[in-house]
PDB file of N, CA and C in Angstrom:
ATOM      1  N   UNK A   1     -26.391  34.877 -86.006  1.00  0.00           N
ATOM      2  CA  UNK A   1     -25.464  35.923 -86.376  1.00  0.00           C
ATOM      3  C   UNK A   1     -24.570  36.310 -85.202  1.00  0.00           C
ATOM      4  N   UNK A   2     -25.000  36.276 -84.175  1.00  0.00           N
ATOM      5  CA  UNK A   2     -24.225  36.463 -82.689  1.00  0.00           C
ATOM      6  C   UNK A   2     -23.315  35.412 -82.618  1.00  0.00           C
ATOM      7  N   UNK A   3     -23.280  34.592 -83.045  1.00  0.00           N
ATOM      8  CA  UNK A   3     -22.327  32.878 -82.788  1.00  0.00           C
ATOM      9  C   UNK A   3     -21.521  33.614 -83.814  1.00  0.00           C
ATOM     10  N   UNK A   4     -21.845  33.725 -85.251  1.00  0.00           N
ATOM     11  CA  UNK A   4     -20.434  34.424 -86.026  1.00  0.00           C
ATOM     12  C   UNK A   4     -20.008  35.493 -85.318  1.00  0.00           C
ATOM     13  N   UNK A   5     -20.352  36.337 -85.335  1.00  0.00           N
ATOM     14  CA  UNK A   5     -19.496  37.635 -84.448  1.00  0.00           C
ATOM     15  C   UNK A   5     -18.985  36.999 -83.107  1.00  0.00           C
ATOM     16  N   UNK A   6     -19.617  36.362 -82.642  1.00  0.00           N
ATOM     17  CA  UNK A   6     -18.644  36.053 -81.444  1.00  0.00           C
ATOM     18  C   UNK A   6     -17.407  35.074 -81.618  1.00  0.00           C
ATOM     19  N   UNK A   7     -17.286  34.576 -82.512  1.00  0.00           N
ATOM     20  CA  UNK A   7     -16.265  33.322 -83.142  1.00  0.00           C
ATOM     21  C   UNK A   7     -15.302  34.537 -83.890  1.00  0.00           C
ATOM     22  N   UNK A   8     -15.531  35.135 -85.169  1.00  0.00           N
ATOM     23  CA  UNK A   8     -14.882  36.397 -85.507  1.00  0.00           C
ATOM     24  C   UNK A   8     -14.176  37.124 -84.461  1.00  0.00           C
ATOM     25  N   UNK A   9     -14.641  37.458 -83.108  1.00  0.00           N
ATOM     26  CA  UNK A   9     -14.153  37.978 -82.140  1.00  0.00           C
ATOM     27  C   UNK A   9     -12.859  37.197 -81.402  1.00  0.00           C
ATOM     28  N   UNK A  10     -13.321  36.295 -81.479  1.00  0.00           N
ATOM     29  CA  UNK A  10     -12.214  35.390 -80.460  1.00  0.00           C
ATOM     30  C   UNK A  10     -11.273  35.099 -81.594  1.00  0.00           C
ATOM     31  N   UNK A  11     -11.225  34.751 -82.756  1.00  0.00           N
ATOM     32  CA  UNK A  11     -10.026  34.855 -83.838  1.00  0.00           C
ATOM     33  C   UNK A  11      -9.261  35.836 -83.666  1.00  0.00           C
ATOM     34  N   UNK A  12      -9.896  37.153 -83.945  1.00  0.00           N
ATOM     35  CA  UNK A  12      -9.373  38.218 -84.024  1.00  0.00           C
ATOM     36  C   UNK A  12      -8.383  38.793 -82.393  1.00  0.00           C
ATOM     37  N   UNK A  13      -8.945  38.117 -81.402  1.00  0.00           N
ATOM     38  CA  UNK A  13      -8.158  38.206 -80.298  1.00  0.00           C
ATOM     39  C   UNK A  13      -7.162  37.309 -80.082  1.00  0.00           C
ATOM     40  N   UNK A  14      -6.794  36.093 -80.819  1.00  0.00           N
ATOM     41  CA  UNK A  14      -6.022  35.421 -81.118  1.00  0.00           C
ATOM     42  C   UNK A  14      -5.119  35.882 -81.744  1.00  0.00           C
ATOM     43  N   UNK A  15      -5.304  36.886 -82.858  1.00  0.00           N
ATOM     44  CA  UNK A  15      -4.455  37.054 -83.768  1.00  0.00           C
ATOM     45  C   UNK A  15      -3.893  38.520 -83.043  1.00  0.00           C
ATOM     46  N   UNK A  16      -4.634  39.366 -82.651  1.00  0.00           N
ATOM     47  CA  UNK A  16      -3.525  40.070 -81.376  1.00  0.00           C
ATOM     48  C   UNK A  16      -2.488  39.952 -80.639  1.00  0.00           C
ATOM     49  N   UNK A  17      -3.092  38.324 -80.213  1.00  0.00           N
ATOM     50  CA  UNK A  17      -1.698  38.116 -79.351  1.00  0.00           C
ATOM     51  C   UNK A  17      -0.727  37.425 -79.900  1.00  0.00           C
ATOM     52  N   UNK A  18      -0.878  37.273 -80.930  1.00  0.00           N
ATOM     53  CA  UNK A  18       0.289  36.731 -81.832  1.00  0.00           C
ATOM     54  C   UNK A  18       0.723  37.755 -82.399  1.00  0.00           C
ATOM     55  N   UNK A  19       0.626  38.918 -82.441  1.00  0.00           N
ATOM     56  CA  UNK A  19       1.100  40.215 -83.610  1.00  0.00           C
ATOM     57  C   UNK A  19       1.721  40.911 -82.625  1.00  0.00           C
ATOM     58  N   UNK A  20       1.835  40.785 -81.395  1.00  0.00           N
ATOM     59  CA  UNK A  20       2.730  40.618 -79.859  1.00  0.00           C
ATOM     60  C   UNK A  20       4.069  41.460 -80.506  1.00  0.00           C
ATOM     61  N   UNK A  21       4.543  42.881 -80.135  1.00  0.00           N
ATOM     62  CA  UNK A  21       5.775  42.913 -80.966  1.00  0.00           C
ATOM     63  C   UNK A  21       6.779  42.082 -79.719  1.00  0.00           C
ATOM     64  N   UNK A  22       6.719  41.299 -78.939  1.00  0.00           N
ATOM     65  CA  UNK A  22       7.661  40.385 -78.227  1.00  0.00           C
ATOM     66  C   UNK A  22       7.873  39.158 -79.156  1.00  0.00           C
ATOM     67  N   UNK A  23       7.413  39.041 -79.551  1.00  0.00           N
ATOM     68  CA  UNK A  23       7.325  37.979 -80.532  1.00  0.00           C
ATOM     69  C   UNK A  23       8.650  37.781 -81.681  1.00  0.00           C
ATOM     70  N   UNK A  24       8.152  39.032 -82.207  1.00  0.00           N
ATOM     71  CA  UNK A  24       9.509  39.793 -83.448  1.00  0.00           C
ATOM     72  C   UNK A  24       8.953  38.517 -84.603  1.00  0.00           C
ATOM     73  N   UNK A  25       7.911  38.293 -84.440  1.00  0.00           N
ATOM     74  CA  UNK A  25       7.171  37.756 -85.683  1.00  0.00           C
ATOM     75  C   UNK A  25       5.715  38.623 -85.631  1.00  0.00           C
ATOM     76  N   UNK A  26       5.139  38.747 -86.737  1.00  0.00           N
ATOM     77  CA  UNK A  26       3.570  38.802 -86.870  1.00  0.00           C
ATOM     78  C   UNK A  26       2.492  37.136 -87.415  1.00  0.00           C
ATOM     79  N   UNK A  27       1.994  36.447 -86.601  1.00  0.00           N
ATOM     80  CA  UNK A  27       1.232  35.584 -87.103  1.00  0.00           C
ATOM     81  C   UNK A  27       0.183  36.039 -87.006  1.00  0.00           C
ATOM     82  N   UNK A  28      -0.483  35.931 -88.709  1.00  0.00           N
ATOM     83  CA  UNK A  28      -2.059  35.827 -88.658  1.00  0.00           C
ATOM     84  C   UNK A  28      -2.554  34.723 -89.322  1.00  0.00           C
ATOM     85  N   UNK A  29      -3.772  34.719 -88.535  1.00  0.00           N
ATOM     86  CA  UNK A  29      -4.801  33.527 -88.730  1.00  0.00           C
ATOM     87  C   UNK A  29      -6.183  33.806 -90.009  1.00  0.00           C
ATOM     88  N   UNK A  30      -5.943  33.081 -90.541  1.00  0.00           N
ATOM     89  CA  UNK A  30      -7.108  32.908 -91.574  1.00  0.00           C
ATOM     90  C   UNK A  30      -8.282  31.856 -91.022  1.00  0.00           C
ATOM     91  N   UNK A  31      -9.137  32.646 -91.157  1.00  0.00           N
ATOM     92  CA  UNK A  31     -10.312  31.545 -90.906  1.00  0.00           C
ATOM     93  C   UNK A  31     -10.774  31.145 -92.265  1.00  0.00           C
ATOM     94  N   UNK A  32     -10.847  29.707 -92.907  1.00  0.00           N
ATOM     95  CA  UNK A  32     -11.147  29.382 -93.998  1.00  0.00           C
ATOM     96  C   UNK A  32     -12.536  29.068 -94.060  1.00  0.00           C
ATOM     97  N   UNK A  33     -13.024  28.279 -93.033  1.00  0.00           N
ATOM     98  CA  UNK A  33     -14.105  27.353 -93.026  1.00  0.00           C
ATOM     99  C   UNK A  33     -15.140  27.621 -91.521  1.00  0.00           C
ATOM    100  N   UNK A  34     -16.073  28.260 -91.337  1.00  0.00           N
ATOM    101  CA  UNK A  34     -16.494  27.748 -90.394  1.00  0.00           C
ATOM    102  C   UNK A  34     -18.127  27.509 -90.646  1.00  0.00           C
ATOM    103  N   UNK A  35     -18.046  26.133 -89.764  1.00  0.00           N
ATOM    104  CA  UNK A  35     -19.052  25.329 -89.821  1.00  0.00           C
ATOM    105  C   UNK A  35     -20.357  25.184 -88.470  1.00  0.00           C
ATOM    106  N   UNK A  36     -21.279  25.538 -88.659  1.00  0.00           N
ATOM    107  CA  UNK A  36     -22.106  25.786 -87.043  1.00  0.00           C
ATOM    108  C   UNK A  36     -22.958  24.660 -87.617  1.00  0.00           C
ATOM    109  N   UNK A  37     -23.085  23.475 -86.377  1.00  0.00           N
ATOM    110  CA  UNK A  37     -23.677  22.141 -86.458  1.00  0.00           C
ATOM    111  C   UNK A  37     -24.826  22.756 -85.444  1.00  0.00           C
ATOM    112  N   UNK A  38     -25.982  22.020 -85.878  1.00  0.00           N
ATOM    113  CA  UNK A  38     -27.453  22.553 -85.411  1.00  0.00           C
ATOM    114  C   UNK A  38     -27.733  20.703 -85.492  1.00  0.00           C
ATOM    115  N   UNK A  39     -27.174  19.750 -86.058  1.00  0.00           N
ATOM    116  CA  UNK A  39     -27.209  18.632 -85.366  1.00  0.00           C
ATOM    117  C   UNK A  39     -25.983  18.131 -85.331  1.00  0.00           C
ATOM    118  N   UNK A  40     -25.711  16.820 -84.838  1.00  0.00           N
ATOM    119  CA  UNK A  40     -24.446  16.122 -85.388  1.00  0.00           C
ATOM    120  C   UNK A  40     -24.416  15.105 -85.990  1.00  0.00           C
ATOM    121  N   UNK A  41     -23.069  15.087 -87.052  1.00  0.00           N
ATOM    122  CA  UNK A  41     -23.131  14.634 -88.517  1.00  0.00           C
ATOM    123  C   UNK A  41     -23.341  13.357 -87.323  1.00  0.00           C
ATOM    124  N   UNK A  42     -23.119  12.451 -88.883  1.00  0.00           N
ATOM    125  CA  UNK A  42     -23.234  10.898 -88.663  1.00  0.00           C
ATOM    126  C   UNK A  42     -21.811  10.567 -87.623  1.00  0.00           C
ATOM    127  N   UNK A  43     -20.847  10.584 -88.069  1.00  0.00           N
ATOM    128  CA  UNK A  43     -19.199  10.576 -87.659  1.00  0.00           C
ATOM    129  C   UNK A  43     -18.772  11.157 -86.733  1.00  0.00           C
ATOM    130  N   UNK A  44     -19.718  12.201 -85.957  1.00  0.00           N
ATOM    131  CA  UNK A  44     -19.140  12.857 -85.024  1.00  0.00           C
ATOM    132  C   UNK A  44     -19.982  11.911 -83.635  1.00  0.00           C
ATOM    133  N   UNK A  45     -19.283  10.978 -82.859  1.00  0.00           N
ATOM    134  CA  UNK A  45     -19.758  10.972 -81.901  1.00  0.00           C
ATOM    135  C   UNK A  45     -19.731  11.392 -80.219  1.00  0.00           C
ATOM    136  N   UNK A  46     -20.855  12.168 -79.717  1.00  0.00           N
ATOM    137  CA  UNK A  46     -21.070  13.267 -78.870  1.00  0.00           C
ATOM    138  C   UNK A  46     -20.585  12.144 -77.903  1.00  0.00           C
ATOM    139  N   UNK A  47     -19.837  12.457 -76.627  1.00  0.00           N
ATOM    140  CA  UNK A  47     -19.714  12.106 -75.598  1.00  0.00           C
ATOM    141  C   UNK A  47     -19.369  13.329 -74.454  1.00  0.00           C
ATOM    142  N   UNK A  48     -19.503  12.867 -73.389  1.00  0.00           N
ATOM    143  CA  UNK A  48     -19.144  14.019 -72.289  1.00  0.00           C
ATOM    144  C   UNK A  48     -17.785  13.666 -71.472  1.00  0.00           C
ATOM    145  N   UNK A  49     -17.478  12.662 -71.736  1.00  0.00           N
ATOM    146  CA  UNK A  49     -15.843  12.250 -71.775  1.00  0.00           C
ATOM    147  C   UNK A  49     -15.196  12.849 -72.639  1.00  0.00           C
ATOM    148  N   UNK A  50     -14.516  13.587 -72.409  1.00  0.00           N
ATOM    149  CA  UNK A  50     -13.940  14.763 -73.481  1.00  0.00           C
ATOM    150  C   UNK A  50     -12.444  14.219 -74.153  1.00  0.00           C
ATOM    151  N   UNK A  51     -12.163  12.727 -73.302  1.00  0.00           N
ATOM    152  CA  UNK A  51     -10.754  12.039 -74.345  1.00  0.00           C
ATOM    153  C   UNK A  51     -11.829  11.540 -75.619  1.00  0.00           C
ATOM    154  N   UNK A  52     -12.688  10.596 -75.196  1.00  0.00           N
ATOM    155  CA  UNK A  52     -13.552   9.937 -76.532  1.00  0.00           C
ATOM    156  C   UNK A  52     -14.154  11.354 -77.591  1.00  0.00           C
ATOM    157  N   UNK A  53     -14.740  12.527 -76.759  1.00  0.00           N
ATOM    158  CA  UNK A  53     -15.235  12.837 -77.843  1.00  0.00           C
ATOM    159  C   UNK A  53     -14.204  13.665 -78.862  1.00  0.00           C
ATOM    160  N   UNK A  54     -12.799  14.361 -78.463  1.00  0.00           N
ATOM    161  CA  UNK A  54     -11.898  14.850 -78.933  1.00  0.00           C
ATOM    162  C   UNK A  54     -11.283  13.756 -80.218  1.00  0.00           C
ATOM    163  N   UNK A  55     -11.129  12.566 -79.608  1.00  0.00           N
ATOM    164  CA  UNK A  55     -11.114  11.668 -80.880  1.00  0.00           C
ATOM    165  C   UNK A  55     -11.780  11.724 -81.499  1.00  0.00           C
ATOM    166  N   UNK A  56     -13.059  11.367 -81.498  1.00  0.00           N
ATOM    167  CA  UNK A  56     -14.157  11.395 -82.512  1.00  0.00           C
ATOM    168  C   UNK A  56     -14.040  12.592 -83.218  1.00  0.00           C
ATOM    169  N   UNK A  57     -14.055  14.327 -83.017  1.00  0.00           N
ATOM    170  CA  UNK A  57     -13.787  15.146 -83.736  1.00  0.00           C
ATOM    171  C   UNK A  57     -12.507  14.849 -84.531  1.00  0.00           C
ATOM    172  N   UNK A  58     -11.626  14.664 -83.732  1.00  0.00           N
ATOM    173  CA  UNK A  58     -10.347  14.522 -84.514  1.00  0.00           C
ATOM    174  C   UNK A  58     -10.282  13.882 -85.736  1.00  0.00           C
ATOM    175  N   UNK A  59     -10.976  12.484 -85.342  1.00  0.00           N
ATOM    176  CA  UNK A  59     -10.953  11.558 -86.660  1.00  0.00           C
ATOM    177  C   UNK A  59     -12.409  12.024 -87.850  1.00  0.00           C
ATOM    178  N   UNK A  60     -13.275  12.582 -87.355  1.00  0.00           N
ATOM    179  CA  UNK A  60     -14.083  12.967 -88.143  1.00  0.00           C
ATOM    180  C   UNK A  60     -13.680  14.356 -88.690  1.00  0.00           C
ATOM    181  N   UNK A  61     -12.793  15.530 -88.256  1.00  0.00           N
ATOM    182  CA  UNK A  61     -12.556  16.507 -88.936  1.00  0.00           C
ATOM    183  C   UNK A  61     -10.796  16.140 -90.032  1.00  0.00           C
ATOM    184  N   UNK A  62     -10.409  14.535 -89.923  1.00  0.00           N
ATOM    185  CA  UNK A  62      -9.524  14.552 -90.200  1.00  0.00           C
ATOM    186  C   UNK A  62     -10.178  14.343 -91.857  1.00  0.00           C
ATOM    187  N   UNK A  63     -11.731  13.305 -91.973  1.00  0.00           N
ATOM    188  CA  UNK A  63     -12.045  13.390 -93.114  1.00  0.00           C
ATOM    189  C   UNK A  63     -12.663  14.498 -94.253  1.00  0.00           C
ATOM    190  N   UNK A  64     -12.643  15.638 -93.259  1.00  0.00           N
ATOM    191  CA  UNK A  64     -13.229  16.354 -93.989  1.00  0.00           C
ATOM    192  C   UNK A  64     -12.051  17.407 -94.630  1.00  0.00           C
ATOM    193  N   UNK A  65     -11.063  16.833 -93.983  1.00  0.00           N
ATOM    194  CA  UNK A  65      -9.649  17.911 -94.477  1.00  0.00           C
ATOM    195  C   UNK A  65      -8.969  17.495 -96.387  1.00  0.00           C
ATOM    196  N   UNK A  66      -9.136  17.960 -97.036  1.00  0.00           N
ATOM    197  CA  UNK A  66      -8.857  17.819 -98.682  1.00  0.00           C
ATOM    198  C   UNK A  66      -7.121  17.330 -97.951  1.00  0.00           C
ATOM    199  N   UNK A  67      -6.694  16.071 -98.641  1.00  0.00           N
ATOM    200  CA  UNK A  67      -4.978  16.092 -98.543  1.00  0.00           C
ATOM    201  C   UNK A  67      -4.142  17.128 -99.012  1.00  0.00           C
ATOM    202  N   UNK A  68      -4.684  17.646-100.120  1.00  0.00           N
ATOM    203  CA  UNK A  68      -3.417  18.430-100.378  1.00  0.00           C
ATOM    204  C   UNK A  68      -3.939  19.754-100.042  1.00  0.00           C
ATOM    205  N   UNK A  69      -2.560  20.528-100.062  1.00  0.00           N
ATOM    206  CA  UNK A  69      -2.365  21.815 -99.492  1.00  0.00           C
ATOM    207  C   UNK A  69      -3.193  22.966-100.764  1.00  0.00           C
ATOM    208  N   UNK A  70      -2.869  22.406-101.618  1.00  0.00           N
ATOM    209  CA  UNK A  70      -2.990  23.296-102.687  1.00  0.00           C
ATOM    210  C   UNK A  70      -4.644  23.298-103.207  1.00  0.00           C
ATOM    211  N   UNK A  71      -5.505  22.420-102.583  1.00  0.00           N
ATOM    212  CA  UNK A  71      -6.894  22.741-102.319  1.00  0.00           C
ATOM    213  C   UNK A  71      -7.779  23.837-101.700  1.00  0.00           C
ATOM    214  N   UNK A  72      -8.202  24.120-101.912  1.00  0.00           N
ATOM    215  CA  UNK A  72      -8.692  25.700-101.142  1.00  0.00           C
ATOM    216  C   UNK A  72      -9.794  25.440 -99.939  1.00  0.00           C
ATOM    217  N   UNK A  73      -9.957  24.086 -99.834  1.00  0.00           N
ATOM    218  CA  UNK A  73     -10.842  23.772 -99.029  1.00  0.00           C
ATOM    219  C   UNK A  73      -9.920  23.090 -98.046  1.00  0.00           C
ATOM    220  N   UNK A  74      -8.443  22.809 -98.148  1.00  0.00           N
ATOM    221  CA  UNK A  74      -7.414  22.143 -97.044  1.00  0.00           C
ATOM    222  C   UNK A  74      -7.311  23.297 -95.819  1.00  0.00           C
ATOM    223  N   UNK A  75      -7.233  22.774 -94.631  1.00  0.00           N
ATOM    224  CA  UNK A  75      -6.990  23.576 -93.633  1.00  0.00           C
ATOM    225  C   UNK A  75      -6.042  22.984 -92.615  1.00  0.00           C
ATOM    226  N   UNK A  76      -5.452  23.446 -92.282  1.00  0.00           N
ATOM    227  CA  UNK A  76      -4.138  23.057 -91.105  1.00  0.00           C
ATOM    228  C   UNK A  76      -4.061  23.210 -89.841  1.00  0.00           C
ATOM    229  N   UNK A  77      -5.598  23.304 -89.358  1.00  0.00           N
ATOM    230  CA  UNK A  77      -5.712  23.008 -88.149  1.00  0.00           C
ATOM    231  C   UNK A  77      -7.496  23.127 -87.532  1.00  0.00           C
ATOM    232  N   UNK A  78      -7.927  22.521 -86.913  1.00  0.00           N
ATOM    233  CA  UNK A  78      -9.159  22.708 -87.019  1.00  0.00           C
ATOM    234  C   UNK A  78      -9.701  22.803 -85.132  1.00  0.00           C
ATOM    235  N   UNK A  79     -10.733  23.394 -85.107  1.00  0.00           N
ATOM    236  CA  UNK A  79     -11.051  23.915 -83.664  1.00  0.00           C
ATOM    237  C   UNK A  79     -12.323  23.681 -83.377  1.00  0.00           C
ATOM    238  N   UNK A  80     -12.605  22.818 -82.334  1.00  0.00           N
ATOM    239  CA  UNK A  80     -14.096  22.562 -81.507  1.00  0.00           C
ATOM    240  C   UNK A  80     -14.529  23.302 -80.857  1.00  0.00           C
ATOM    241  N   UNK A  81     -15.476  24.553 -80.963  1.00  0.00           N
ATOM    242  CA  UNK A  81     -15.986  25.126 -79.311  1.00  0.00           C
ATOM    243  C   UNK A  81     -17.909  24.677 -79.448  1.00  0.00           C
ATOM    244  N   UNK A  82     -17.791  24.205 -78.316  1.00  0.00           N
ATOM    245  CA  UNK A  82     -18.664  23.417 -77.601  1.00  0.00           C
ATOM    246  C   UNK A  82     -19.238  24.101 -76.160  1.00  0.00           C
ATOM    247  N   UNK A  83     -20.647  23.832 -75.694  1.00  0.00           N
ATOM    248  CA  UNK A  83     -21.280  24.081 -74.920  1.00  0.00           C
ATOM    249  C   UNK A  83     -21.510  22.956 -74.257  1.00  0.00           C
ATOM    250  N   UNK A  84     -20.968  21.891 -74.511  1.00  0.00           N
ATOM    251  CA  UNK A  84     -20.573  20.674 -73.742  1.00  0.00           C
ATOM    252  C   UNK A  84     -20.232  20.690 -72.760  1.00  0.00           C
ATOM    253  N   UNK A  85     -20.667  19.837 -71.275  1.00  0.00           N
ATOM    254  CA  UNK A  85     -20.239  19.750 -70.246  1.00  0.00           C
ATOM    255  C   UNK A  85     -19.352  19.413 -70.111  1.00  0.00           C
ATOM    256  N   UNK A  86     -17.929  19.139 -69.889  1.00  0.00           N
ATOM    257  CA  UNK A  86     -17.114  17.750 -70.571  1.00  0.00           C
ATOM    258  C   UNK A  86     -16.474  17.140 -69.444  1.00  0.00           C
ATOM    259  N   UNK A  87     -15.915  15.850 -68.924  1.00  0.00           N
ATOM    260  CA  UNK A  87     -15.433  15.927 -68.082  1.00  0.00           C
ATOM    261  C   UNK A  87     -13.803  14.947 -68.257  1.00  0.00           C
ATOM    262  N   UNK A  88     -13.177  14.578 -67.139  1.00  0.00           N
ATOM    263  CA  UNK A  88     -11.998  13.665 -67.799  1.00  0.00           C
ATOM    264  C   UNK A  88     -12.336  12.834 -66.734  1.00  0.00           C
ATOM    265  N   UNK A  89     -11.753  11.273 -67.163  1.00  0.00           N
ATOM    266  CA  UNK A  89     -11.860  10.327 -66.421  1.00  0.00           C
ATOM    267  C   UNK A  89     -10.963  10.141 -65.887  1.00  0.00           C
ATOM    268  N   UNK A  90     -10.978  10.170 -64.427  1.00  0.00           N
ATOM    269  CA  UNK A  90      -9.922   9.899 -63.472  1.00  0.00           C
ATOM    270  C   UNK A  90      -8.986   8.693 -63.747  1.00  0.00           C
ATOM    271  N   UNK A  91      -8.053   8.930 -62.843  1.00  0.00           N
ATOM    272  CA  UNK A  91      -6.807   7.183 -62.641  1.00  0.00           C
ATOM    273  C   UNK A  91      -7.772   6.295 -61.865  1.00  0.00           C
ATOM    274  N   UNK A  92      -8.981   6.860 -61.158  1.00  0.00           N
ATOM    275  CA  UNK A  92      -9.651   6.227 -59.720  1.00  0.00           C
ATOM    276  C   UNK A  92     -10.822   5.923 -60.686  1.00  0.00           C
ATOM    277  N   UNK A  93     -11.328   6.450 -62.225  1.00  0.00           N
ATOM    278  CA  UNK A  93     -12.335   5.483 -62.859  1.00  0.00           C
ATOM    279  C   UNK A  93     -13.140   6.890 -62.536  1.00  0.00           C
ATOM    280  N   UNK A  94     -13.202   7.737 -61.893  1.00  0.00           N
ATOM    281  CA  UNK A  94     -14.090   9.172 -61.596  1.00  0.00           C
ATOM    282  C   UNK A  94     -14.414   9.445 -62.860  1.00  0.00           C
ATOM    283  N   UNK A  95     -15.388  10.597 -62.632  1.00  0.00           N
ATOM    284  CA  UNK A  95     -15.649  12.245 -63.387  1.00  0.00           C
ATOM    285  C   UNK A  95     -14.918  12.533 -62.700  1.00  0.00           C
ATOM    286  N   UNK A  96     -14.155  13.747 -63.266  1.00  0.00           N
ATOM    287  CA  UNK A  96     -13.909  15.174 -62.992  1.00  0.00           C
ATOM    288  C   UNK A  96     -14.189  16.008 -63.232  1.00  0.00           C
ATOM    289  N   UNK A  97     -14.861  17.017 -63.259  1.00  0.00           N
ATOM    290  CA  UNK A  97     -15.827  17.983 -64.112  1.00  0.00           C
ATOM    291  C   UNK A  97     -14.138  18.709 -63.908  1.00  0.00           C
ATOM    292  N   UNK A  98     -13.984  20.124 -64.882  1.00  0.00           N
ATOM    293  CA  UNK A  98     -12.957  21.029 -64.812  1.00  0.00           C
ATOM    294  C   UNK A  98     -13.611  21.884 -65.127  1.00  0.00           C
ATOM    295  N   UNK A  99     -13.320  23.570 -65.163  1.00  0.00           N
ATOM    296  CA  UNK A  99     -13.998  24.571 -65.048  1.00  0.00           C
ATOM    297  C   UNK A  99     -13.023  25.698 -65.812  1.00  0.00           C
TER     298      UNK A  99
END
C-alpha cells in the first residue's frame, strides 16, 4: 500500500508542475493502469545495462498497449520505476554506474 501512495504521490507532483500558471496551459495526467511486478513476466528481460533493459520494457510494454485509442485499456505512454542498479556502457566498453 506504501508503493501505491508513493507512485500516487509522484503523479500528483508531476501534475503540479505542469498546472505551472507559466505554462498558460493546464496538463493533467491520468493514471490508467498501474501494474506492481513481484516477479518478471516472461518478455521482460532484467538487465543492469539500462540501454538493453529499456528496450526490453519498451518492446514488452509496447505489447501490452491495445492499438486503438478508443480502448480503455490503450495508454500513451508508459513508465518504469525500478530499484535497479543500472548502469550505461561506456565508448571504452566500461560500467558507469550514474547516481
Amino acid at each position: 500500500m506504501n508503493l501505491i501512495r508513493f507512485v500516487l504521490a509522484m503523479v500528483n507532483g508531476v501534475q503540479l508542475l505542469y498546472h505551472h500558471p507559466s505554462l498558460g496551459y493546464q496538463i493533467n495526467f491520468v493514471l490508467k493502469r498501474l501494474e506492481i511486478l513481484h516477479n518478471d513476466p516472461k518478455d521482460l528481460h532484467r538487465s543492469s545495462d539500462i540501454d538493453i533493459f529499456l528496450n526490453s520494457f519498451c518492446m514488452w510494454q509496447r505489447k501490452l498497449n491495445p492499438a486503438l485509442d478508443t480502448d480503455v485499456m490503450h495508454f500513451d505512454h508508459a513508465v518504469i520505476l525500478t530499484g535497479l542498479d543500472l548502469y550505461v556502457v561506456g565508448k571504452n566498453g566500461r560500467s558507469v554506474h550514474k547516481s
